[in-house]
Structures are given as C-alpha cells and as structure tokens.
PDB file of N, CA and C in Angstrom:
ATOM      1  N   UNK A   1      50.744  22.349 -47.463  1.00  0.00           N
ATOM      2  CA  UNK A   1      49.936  23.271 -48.249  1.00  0.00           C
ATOM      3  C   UNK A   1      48.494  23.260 -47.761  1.00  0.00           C
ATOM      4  N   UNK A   2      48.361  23.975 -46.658  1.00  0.00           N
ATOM      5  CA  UNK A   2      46.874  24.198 -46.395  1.00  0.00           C
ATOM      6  C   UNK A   2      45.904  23.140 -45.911  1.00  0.00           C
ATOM      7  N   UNK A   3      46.477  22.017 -45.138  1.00  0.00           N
ATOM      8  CA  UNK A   3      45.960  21.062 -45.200  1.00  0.00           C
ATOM      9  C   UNK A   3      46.059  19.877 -45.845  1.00  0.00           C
ATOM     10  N   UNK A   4      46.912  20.240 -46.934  1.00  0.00           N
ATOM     11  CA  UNK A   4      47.156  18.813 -47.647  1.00  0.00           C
ATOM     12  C   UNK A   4      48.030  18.556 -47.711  1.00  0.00           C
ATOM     13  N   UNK A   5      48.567  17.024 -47.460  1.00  0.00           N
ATOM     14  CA  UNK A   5      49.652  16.333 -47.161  1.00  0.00           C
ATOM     15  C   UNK A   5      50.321  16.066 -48.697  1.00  0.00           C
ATOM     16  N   UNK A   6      51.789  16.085 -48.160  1.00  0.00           N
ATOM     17  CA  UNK A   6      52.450  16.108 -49.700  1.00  0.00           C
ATOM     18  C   UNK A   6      52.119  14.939 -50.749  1.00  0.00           C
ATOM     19  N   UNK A   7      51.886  13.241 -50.189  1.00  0.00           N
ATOM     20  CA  UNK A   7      51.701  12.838 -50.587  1.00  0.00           C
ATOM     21  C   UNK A   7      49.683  12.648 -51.453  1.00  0.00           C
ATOM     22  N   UNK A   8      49.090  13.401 -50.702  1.00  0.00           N
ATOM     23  CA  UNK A   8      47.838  13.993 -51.282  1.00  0.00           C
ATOM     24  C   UNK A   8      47.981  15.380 -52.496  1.00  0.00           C
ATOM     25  N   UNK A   9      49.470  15.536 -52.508  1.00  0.00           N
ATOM     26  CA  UNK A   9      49.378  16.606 -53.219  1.00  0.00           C
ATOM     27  C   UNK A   9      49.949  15.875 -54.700  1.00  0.00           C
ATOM     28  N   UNK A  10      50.897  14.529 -54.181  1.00  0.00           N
ATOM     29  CA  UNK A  10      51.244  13.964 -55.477  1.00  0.00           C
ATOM     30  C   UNK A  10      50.487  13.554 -56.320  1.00  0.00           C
ATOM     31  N   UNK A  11      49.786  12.804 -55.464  1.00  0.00           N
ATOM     32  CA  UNK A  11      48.584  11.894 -55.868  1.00  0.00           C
ATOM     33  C   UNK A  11      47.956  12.690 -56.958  1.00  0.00           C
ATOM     34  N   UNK A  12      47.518  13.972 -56.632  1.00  0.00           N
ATOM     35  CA  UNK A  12      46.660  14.669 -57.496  1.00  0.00           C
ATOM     36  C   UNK A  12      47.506  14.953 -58.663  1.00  0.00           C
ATOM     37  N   UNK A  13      48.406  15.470 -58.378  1.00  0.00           N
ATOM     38  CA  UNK A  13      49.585  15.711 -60.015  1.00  0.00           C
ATOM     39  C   UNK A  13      49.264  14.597 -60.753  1.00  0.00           C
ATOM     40  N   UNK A  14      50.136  13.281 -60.198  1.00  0.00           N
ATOM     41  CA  UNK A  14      49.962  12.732 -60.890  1.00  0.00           C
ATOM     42  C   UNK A  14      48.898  12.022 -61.743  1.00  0.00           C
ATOM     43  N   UNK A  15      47.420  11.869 -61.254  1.00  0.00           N
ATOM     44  CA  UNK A  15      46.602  11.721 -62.083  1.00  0.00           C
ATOM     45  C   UNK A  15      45.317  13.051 -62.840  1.00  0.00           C
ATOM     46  N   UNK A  16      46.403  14.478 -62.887  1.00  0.00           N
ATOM     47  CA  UNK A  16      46.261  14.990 -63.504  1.00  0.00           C
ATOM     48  C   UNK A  16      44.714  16.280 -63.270  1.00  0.00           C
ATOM     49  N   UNK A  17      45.005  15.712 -61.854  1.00  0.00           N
ATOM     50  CA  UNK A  17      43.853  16.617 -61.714  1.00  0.00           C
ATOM     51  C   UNK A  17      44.645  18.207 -60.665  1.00  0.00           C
ATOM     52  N   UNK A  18      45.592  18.557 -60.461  1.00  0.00           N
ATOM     53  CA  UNK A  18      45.934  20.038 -60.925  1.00  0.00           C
ATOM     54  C   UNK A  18      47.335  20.274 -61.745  1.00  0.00           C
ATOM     55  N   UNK A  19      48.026  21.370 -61.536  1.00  0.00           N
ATOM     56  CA  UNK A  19      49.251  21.536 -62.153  1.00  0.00           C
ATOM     57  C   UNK A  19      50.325  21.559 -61.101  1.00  0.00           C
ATOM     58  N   UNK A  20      51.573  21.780 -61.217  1.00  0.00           N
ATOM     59  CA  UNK A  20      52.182  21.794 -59.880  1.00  0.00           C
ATOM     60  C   UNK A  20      52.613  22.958 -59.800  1.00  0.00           C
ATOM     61  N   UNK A  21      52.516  23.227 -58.935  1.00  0.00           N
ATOM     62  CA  UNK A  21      52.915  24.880 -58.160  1.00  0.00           C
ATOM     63  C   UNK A  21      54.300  25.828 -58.925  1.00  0.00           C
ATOM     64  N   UNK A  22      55.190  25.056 -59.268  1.00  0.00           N
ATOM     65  CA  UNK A  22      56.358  25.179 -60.177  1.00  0.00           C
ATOM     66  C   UNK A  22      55.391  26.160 -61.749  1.00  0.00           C
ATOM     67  N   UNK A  23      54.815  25.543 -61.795  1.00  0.00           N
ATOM     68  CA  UNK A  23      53.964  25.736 -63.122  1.00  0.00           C
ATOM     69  C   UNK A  23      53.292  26.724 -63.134  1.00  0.00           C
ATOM     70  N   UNK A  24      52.395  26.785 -62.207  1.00  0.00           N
ATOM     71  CA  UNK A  24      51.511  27.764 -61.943  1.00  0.00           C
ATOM     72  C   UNK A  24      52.372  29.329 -61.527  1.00  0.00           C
ATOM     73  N   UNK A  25      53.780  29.052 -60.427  1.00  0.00           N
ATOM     74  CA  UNK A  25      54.531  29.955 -60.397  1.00  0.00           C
ATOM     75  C   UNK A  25      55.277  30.749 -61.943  1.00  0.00           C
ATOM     76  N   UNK A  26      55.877  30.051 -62.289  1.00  0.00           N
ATOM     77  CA  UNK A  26      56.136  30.289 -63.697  1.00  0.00           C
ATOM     78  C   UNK A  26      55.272  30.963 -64.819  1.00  0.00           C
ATOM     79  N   UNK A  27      54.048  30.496 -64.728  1.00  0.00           N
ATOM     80  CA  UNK A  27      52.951  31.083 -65.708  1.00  0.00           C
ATOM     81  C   UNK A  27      52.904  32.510 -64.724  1.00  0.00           C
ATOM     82  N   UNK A  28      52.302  32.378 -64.062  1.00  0.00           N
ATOM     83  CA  UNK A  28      52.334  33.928 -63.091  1.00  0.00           C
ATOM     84  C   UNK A  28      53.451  35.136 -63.456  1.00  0.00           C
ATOM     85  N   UNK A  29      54.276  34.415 -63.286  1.00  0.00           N
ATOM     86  CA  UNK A  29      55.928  35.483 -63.624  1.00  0.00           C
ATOM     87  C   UNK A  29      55.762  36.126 -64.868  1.00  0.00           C
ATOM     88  N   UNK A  30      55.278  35.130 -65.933  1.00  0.00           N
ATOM     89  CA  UNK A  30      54.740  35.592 -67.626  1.00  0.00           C
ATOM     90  C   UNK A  30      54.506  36.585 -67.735  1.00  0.00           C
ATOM     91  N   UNK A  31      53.478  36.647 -66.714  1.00  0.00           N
ATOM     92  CA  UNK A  31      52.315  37.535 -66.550  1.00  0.00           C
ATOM     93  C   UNK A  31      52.617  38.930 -65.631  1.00  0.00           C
ATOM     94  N   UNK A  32      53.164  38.227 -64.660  1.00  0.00           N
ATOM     95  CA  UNK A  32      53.404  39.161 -63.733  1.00  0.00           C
ATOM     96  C   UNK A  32      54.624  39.494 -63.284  1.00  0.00           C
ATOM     97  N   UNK A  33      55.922  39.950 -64.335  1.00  0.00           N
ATOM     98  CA  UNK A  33      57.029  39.947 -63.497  1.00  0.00           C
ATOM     99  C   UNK A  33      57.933  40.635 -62.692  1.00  0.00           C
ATOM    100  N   UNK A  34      58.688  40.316 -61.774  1.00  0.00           N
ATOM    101  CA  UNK A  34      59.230  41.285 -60.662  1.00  0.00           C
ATOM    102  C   UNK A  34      58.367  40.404 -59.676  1.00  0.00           C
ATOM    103  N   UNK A  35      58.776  41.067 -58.035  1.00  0.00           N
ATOM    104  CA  UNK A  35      58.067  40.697 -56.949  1.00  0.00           C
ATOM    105  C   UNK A  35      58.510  39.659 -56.333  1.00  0.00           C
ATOM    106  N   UNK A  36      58.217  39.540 -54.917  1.00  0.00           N
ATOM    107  CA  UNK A  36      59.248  38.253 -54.561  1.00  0.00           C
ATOM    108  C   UNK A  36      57.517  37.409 -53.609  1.00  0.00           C
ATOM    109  N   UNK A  37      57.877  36.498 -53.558  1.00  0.00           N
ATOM    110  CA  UNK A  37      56.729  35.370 -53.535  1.00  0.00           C
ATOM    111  C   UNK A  37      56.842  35.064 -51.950  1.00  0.00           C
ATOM    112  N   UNK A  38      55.791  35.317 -51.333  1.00  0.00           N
ATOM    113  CA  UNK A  38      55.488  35.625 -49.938  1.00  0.00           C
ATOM    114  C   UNK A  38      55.144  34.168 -49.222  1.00  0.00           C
ATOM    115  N   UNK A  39      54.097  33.448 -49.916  1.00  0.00           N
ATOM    116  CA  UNK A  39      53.212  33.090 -49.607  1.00  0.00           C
ATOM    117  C   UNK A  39      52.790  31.727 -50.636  1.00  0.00           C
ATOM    118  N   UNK A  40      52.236  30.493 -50.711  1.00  0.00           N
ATOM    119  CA  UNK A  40      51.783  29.541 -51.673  1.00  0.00           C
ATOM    120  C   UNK A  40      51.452  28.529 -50.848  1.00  0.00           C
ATOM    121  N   UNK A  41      50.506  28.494 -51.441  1.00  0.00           N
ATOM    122  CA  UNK A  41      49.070  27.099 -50.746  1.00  0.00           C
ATOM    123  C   UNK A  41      47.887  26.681 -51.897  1.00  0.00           C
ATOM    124  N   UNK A  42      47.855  25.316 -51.324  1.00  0.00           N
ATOM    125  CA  UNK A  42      46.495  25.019 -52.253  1.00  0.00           C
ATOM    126  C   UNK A  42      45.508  24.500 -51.305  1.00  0.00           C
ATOM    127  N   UNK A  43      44.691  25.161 -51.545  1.00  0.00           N
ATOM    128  CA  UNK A  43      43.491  25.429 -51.048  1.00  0.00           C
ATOM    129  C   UNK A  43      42.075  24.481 -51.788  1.00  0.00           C
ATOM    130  N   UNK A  44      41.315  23.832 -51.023  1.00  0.00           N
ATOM    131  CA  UNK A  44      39.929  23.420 -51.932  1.00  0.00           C
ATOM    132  C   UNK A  44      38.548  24.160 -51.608  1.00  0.00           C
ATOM    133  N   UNK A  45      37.760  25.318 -52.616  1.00  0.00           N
ATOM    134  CA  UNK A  45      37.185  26.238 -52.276  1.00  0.00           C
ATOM    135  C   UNK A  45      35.787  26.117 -53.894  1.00  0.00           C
ATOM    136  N   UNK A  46      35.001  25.830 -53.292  1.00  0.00           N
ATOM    137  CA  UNK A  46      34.076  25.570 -53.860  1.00  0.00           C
ATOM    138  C   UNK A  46      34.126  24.508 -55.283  1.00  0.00           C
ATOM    139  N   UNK A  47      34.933  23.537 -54.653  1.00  0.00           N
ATOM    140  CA  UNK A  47      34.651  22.056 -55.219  1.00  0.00           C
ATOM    141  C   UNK A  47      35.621  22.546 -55.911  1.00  0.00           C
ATOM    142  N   UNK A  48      36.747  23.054 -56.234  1.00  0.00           N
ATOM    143  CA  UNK A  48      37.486  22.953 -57.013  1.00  0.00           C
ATOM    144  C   UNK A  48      39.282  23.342 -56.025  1.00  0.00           C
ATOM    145  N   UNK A  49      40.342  22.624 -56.712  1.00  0.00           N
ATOM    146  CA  UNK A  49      41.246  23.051 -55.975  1.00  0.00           C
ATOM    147  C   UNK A  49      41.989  24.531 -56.901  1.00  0.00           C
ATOM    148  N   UNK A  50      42.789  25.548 -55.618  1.00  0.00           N
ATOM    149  CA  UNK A  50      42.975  26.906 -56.101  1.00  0.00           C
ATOM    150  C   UNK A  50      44.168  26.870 -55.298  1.00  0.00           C
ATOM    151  N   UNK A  51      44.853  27.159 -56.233  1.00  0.00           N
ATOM    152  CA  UNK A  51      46.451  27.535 -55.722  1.00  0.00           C
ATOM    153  C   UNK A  51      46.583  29.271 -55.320  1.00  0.00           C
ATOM    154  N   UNK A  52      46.889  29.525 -53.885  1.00  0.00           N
ATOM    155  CA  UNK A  52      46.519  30.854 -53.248  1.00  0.00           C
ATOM    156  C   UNK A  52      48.287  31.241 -53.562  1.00  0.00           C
ATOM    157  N   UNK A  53      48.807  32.719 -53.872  1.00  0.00           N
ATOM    158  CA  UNK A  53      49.840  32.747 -53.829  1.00  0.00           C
ATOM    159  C   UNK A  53      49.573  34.237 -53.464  1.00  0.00           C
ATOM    160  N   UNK A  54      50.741  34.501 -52.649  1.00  0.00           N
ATOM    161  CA  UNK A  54      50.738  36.155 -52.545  1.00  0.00           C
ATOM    162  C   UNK A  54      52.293  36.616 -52.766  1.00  0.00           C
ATOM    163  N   UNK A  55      52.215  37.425 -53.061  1.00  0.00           N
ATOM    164  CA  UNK A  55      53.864  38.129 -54.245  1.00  0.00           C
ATOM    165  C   UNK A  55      53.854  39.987 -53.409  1.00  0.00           C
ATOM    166  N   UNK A  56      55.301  39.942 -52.701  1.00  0.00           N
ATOM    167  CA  UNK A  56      55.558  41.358 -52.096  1.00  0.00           C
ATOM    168  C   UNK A  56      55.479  42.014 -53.467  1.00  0.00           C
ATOM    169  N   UNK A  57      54.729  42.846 -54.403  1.00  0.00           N
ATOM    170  CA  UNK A  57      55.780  43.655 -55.314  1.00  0.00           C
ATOM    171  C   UNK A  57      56.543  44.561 -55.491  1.00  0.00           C
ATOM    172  N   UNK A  58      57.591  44.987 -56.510  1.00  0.00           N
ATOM    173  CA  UNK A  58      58.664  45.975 -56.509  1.00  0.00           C
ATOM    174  C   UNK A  58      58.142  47.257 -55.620  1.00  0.00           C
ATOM    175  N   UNK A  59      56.776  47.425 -55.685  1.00  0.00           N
ATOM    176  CA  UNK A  59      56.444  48.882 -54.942  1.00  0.00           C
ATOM    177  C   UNK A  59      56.222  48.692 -54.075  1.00  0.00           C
ATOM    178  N   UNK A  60      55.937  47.832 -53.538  1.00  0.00           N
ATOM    179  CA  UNK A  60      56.393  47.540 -52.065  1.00  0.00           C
ATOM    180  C   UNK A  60      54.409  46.743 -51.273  1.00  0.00           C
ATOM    181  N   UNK A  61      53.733  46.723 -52.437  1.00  0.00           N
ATOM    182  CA  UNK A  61      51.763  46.354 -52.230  1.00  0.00           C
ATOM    183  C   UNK A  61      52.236  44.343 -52.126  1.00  0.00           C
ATOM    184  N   UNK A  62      51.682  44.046 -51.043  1.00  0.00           N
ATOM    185  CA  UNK A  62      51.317  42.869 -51.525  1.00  0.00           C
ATOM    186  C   UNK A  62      50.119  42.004 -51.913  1.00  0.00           C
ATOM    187  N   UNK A  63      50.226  41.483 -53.097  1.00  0.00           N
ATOM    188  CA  UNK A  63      48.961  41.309 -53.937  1.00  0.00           C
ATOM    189  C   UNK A  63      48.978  39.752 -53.708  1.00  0.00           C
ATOM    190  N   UNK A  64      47.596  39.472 -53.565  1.00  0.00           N
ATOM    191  CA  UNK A  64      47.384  37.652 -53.548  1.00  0.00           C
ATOM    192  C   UNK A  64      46.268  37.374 -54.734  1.00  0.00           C
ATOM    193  N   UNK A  65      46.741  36.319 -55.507  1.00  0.00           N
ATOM    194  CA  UNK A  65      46.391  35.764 -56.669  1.00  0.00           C
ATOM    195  C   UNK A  65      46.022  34.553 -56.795  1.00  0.00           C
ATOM    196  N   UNK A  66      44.717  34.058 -57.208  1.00  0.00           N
ATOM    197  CA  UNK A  66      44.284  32.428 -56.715  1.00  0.00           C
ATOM    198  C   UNK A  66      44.153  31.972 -58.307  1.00  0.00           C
ATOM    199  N   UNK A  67      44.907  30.898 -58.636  1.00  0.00           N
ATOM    200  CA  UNK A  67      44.662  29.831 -59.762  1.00  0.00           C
ATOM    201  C   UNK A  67      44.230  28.708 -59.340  1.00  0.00           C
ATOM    202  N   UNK A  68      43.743  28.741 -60.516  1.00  0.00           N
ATOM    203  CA  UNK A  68      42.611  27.445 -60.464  1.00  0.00           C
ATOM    204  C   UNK A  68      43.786  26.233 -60.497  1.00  0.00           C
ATOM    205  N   UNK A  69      43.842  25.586 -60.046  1.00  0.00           N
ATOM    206  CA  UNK A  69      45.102  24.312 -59.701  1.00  0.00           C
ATOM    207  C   UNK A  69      44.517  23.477 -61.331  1.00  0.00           C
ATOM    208  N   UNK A  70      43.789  23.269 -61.572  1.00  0.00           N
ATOM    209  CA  UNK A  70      43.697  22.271 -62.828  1.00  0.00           C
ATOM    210  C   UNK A  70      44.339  22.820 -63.798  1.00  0.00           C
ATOM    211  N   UNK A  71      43.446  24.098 -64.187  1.00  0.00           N
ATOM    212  CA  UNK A  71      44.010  24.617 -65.680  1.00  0.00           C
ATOM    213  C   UNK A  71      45.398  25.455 -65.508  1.00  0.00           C
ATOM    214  N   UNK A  72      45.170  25.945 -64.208  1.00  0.00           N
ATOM    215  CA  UNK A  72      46.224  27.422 -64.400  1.00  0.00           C
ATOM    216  C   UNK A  72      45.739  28.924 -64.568  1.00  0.00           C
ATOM    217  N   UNK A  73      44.397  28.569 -64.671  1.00  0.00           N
ATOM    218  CA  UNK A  73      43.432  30.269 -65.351  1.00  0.00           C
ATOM    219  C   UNK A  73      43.459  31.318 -63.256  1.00  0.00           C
ATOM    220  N   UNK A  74      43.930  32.153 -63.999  1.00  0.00           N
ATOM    221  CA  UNK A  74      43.521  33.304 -62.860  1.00  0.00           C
ATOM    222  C   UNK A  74      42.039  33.439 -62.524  1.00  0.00           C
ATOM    223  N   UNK A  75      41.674  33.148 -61.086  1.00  0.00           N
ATOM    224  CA  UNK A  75      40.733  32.849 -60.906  1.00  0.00           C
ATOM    225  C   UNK A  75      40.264  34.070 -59.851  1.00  0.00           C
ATOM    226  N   UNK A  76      41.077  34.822 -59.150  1.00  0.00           N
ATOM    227  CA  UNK A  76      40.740  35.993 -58.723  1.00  0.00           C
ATOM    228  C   UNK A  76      42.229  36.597 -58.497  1.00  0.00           C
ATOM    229  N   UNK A  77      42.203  38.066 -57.687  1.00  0.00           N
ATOM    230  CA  UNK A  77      43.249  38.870 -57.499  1.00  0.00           C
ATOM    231  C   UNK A  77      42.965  39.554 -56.486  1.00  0.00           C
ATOM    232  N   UNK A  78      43.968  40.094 -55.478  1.00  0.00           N
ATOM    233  CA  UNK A  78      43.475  41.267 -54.990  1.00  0.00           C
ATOM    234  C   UNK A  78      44.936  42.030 -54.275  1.00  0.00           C
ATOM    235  N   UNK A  79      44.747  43.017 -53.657  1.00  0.00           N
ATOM    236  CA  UNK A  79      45.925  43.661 -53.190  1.00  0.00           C
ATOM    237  C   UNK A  79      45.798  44.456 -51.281  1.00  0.00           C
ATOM    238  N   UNK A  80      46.592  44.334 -51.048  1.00  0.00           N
ATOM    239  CA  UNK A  80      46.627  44.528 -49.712  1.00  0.00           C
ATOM    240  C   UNK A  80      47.122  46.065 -49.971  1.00  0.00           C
ATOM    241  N   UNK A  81      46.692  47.509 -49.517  1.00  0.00           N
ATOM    242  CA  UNK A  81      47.373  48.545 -49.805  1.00  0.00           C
ATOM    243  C   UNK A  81      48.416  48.659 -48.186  1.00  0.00           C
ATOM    244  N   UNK A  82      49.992  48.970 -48.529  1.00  0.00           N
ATOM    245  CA  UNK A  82      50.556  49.517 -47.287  1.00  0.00           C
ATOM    246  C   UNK A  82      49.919  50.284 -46.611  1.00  0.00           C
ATOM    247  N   UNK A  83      49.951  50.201 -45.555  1.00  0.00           N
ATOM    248  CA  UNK A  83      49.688  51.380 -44.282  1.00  0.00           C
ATOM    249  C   UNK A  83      50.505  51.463 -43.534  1.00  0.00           C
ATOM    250  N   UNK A  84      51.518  52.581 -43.920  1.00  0.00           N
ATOM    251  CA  UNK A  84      52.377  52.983 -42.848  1.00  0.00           C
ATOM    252  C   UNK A  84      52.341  54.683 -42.126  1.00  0.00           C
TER     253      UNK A  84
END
C-alpha cells in the first residue's frame, strides 16, 4: 500500500491509529453503492494517513475518493471524465 509494508500497516490498526481498509471499503459502499473498486492505497499526506481508493462506476466515470484512515470521514473526491 503505497509504501507501506504490511506489517507497518498492522502495527497501525492495531494501536488504533487508522481503520482497516475492509472498513473504510464498506462505509464507502453505504454511501456509495454500485461500482467496482479499481484501485486502494494508504497514503501519508499532510501528517495524517488517507486511504486513496478509486471505484470504475456503473456509468462507466472513474471517481477517486480519499478517507481519512483514522476516522473514516471523506476527506476529498474527484472524478476522472471518459474520453473516448
């Protein structure tokens, strides 16, 4: 994931400093459902870690969505428009 080794990725679960990707996927779906999941990394971007995910959706745009790895809060969005 972007640089970080799995066992750097446990480490952090387990003492609670983000959520695990399972989680963060799941909350997303809540929110956002349909689309098939392209893309997932965690990233550390201005002192905080951000889980980057990008999702093909049903219409065919793929959109990338960054959570904040601690809480889970949507922390930005954006969308790639097709060009064909």
């Amino acid at each position: 994931m972007a640089g970080h080794d799995h066992d750097e990725i446990r480490r952090l679960r387990g003492t609670g400093q983000i959520l695990s990707l399972e989680t963060i996927i799941a909350n997303h779906r809540t929110r956002h459902p349909g689309g098939q999941l392209l893309e997932a990394g965690l990233e550390s971007e201005h002192g905080r870690y951000v889980y980057d995910l990008k999702f093909l959706g049903d219409d065919g745009v793929v959109r990338e969505f960054e959570y904040d790895a601690r809480t889970g809060a949507l922390w930005h969005s954006e969308h790639e428009d097709s060009k064909e």
